[in-house]
N, C-alpha and C. Protein backbone atom coordinates (compact mmCIF):
# COMPACT_ATOMS: atom_id res chain seq x y z
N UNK A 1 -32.70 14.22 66.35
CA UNK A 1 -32.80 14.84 67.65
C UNK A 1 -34.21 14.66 68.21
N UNK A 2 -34.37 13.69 69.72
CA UNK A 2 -35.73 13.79 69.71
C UNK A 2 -35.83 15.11 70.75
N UNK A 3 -37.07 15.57 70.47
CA UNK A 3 -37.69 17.36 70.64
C UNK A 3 -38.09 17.15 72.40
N UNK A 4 -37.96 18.51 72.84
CA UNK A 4 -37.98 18.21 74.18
C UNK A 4 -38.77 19.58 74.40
N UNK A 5 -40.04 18.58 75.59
CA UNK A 5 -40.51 19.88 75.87
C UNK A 5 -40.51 20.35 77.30
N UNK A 6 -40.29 21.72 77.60
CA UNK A 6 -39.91 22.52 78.39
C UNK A 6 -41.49 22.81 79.17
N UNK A 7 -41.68 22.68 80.50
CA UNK A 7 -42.88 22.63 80.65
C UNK A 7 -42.92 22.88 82.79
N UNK A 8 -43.71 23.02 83.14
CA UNK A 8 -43.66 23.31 84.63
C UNK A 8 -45.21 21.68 84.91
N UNK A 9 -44.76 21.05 85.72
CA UNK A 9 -45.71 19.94 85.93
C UNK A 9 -47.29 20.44 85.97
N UNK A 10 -47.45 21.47 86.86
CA UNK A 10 -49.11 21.84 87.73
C UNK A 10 -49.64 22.64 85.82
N UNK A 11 -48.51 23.13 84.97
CA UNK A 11 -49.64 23.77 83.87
C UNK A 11 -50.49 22.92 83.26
N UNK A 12 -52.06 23.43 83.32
CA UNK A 12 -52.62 22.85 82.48
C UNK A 12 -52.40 22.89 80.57
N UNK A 13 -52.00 23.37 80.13
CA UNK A 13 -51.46 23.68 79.03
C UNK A 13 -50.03 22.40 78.61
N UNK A 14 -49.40 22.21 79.84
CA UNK A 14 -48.83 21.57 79.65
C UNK A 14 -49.33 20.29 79.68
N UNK A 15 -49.50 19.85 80.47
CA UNK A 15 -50.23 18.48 80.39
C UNK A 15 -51.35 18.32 79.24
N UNK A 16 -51.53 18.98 78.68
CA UNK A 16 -52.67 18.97 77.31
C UNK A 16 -51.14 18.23 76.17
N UNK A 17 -50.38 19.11 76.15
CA UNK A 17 -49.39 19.16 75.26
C UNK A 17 -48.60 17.47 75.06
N UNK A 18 -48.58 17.08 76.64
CA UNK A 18 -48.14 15.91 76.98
C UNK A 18 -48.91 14.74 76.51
N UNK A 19 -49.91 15.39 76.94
CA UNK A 19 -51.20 14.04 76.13
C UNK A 19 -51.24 13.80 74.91
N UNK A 20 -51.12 15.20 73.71
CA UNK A 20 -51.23 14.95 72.86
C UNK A 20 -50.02 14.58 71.99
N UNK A 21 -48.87 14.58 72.46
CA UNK A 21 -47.65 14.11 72.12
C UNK A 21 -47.64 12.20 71.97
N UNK A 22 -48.09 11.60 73.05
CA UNK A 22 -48.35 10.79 73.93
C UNK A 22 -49.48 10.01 72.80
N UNK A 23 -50.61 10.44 72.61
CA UNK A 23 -51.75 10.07 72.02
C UNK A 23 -51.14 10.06 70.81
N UNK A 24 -50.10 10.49 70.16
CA UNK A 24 -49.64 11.14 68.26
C UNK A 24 -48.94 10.07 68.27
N UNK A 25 -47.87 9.57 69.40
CA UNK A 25 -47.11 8.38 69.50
C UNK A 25 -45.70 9.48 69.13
N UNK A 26 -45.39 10.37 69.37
CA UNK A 26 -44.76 10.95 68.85
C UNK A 26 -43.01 10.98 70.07
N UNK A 27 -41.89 10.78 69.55
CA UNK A 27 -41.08 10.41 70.97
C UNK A 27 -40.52 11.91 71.33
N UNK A 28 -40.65 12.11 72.70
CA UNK A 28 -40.16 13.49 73.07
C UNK A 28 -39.78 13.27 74.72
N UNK A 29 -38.84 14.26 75.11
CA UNK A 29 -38.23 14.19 76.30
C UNK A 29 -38.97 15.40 76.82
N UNK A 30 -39.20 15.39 78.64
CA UNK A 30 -39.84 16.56 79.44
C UNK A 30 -38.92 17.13 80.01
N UNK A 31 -38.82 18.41 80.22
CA UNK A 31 -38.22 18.70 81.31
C UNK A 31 -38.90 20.12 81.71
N UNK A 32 -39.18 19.20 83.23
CA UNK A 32 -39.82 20.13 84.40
C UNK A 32 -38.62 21.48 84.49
N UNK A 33 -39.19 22.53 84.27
CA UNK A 33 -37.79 23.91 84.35
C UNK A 33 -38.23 24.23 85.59
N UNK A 34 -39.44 23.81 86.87
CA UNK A 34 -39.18 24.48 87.96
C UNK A 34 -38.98 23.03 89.14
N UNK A 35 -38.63 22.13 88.57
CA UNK A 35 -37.83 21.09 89.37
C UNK A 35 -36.43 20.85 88.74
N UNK A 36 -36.10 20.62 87.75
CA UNK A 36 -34.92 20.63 87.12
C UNK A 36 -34.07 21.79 86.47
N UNK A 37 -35.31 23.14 86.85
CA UNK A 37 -33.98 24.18 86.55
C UNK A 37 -34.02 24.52 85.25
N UNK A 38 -33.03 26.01 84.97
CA UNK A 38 -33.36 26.26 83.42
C UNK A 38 -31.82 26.50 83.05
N UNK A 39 -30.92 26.45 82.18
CA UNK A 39 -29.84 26.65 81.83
C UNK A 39 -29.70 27.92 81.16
N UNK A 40 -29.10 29.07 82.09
CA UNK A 40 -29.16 30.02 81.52
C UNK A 40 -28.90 30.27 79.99
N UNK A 41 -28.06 29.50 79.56
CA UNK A 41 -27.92 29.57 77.72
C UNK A 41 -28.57 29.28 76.91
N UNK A 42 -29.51 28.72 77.54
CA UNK A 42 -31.28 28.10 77.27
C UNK A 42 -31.86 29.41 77.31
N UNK A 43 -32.42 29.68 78.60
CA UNK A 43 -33.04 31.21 78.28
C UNK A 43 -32.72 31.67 77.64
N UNK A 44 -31.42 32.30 76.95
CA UNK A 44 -30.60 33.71 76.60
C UNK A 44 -31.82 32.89 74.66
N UNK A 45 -31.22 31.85 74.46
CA UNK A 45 -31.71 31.59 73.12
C UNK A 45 -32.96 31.80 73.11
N UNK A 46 -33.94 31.35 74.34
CA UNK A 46 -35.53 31.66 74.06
C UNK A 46 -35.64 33.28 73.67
N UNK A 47 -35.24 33.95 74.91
CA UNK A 47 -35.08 35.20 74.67
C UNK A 47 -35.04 35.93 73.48
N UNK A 48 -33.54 35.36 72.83
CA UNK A 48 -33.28 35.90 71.29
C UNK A 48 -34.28 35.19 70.50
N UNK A 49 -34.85 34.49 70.52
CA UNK A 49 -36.13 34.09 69.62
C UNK A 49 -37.59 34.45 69.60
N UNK A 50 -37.68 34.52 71.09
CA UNK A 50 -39.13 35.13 71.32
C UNK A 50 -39.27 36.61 71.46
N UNK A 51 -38.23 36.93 72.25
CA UNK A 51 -38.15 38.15 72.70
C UNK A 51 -38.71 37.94 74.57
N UNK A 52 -38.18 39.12 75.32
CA UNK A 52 -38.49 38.75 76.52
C UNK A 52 -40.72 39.51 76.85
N UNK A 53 -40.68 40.29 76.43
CA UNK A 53 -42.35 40.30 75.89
C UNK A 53 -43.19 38.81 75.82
N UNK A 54 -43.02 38.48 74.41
CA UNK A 54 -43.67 37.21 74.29
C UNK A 54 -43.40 35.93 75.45
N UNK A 55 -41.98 35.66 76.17
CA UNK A 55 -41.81 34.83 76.45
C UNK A 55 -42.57 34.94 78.04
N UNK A 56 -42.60 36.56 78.55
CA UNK A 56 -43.14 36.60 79.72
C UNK A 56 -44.47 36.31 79.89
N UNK A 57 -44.70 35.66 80.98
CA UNK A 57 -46.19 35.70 81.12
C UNK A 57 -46.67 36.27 82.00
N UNK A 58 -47.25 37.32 81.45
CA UNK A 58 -48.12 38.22 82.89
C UNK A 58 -49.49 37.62 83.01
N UNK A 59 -50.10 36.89 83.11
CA UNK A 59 -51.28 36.39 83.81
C UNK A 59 -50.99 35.04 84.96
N UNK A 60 -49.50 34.93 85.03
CA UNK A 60 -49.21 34.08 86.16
C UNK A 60 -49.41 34.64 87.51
N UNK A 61 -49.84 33.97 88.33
CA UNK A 61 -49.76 33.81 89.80
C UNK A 61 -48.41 34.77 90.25
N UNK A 62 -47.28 33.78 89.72
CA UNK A 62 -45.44 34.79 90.43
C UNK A 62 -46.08 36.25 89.86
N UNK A 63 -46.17 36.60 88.74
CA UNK A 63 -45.98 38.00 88.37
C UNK A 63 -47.10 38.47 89.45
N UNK A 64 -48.22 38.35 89.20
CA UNK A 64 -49.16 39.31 90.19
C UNK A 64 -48.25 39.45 91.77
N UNK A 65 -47.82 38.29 92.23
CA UNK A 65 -47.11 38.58 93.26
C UNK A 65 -45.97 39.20 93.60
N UNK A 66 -45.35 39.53 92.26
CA UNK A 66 -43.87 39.82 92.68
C UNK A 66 -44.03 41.65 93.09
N UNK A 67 -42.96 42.42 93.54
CA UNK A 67 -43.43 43.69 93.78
C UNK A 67 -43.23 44.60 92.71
N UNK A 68 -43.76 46.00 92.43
CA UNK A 68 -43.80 47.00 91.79
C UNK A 68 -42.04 46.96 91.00
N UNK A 69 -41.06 47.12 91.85
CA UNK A 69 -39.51 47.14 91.39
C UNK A 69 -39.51 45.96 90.56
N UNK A 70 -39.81 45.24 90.98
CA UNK A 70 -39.42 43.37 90.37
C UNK A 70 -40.50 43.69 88.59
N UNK A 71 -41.40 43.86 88.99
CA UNK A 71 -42.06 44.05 87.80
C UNK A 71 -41.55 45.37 86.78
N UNK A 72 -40.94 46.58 87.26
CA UNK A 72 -40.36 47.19 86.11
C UNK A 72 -39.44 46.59 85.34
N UNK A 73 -38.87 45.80 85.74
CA UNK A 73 -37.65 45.43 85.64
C UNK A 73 -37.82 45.00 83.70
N UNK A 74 -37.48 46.27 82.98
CA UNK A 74 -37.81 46.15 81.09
C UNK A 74 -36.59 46.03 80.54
N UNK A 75 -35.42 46.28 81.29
CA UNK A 75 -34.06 46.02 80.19
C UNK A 75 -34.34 44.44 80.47
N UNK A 76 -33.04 43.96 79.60
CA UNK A 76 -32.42 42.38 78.60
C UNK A 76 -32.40 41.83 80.39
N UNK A 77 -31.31 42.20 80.93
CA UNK A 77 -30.36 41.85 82.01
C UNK A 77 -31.57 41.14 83.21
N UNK A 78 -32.19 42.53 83.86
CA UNK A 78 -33.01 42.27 84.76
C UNK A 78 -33.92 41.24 83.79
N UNK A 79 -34.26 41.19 83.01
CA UNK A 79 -35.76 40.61 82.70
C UNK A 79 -35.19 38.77 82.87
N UNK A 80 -34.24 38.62 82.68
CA UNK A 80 -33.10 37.46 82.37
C UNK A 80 -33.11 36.86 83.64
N UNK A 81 -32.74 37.90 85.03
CA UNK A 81 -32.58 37.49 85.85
C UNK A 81 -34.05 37.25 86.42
N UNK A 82 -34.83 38.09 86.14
CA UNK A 82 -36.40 37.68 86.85
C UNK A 82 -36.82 36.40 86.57
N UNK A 83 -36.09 35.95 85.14
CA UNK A 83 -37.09 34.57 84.57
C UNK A 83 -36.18 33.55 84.94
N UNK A 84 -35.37 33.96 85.51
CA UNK A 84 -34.07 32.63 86.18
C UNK A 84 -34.00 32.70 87.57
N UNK A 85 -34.74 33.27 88.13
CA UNK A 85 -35.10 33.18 89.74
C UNK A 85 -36.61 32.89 89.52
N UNK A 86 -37.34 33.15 88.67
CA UNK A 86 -38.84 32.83 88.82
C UNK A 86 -39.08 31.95 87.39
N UNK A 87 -38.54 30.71 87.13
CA UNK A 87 -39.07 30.02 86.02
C UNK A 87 -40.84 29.55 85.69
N UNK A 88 -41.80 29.65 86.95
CA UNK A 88 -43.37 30.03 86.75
C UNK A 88 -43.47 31.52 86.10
N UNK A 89 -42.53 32.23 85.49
CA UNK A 89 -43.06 33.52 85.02
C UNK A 89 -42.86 32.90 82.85
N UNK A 90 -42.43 32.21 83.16
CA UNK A 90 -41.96 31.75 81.22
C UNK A 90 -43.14 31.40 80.90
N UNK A 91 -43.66 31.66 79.68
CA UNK A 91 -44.28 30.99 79.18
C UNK A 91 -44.49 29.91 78.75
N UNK A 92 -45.49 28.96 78.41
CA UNK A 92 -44.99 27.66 78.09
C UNK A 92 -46.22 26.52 77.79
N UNK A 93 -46.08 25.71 77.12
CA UNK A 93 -44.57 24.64 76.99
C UNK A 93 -44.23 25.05 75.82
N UNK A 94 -43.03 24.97 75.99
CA UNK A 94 -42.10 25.13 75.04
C UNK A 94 -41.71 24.29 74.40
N UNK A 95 -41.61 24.12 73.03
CA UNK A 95 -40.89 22.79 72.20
C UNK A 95 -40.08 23.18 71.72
N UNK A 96 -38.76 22.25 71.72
CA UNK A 96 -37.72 22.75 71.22
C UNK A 96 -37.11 21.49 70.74
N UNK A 97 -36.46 21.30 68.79
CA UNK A 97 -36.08 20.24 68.09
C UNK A 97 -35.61 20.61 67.05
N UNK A 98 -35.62 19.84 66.33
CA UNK A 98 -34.96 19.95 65.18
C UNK A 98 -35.49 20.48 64.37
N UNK A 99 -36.51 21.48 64.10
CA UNK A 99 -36.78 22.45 63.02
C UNK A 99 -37.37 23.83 64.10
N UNK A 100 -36.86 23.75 65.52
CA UNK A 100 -36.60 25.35 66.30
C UNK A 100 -37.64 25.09 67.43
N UNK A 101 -38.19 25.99 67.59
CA UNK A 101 -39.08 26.28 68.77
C UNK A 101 -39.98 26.46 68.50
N UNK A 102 -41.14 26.52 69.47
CA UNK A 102 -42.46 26.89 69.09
C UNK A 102 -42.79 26.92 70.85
N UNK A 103 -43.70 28.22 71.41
CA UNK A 103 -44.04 28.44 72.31
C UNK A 103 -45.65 28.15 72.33
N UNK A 104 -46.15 28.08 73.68
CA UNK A 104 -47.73 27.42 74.02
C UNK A 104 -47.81 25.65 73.07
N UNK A 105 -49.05 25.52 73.56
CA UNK A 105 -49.85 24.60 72.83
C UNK A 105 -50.84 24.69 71.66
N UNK A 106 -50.75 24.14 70.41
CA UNK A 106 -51.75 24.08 69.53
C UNK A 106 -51.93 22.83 68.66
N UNK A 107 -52.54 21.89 68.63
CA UNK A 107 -52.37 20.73 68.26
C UNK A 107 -51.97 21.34 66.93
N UNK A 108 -52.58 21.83 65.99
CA UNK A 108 -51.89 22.21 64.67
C UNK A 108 -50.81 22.56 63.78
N UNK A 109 -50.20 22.92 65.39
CA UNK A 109 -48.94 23.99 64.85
C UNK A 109 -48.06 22.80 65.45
N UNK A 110 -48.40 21.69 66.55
CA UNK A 110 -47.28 20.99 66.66
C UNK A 110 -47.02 19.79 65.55
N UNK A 111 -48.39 19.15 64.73
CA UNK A 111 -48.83 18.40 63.75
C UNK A 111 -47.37 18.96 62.86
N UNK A 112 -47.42 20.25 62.38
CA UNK A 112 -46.69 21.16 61.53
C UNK A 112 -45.47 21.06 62.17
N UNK A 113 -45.13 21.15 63.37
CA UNK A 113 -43.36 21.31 63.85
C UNK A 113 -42.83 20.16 63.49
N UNK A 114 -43.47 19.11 63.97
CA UNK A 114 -43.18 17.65 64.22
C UNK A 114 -43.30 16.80 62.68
């Protein structure tokens, strides 16, 4: 299975991730989740793996902007729907392959996935 990473184009984090994939020679597929979208059965699994905590990112741009209601929003359901109308709120990049997931960038830990 080659590993695919989940990534928004403008992150810098991401494009680090890309390079160093790239530079390792290592083969992997991209996919942009705020041009190509996220498959809700995709989320639901990040979710059950990360938890919706870890997977959110509150130091994004969307979150500071979104309003007071939008941001309570702590059950499963709403939090599901916030990150599937706002895919800049996920954390990321995400790798996802044949020995699971791994969220952010760390050259070390991907050395280790991969």
């Amino acid at each position: 299975m080659t590993p695919t990473l989940y990534v928004i184009s403008s992150c810098d984090r991401c494009r680090a991730a890309i390079r160093w994939l790239r530079a390792e020679g290592r083969p992997f597929l991209i996919h942009d989740i705020r041009q190509e979208g996220l498959d809700p059965e995709r989320l639901d699994a990040w979710l059950q793996h990360f938890g919706h905590e870890t997977l959110l990112n509150r130091s994004s741009t969307t979150w500071r902007n979104l309003d007071d209601q939008e941001k309570s929003a702590v059950d499963h359901e709403a939090m599901r729907s916030l990150l599937l109308r706002y895919p800049t709120l996920i954390k990321r990049p995400i790798l996802e392959g044949s020995r699971g997931l791994t969220l952010g960038f760390d050259p070390l830990d991907y050395g280790r996935y991969l």
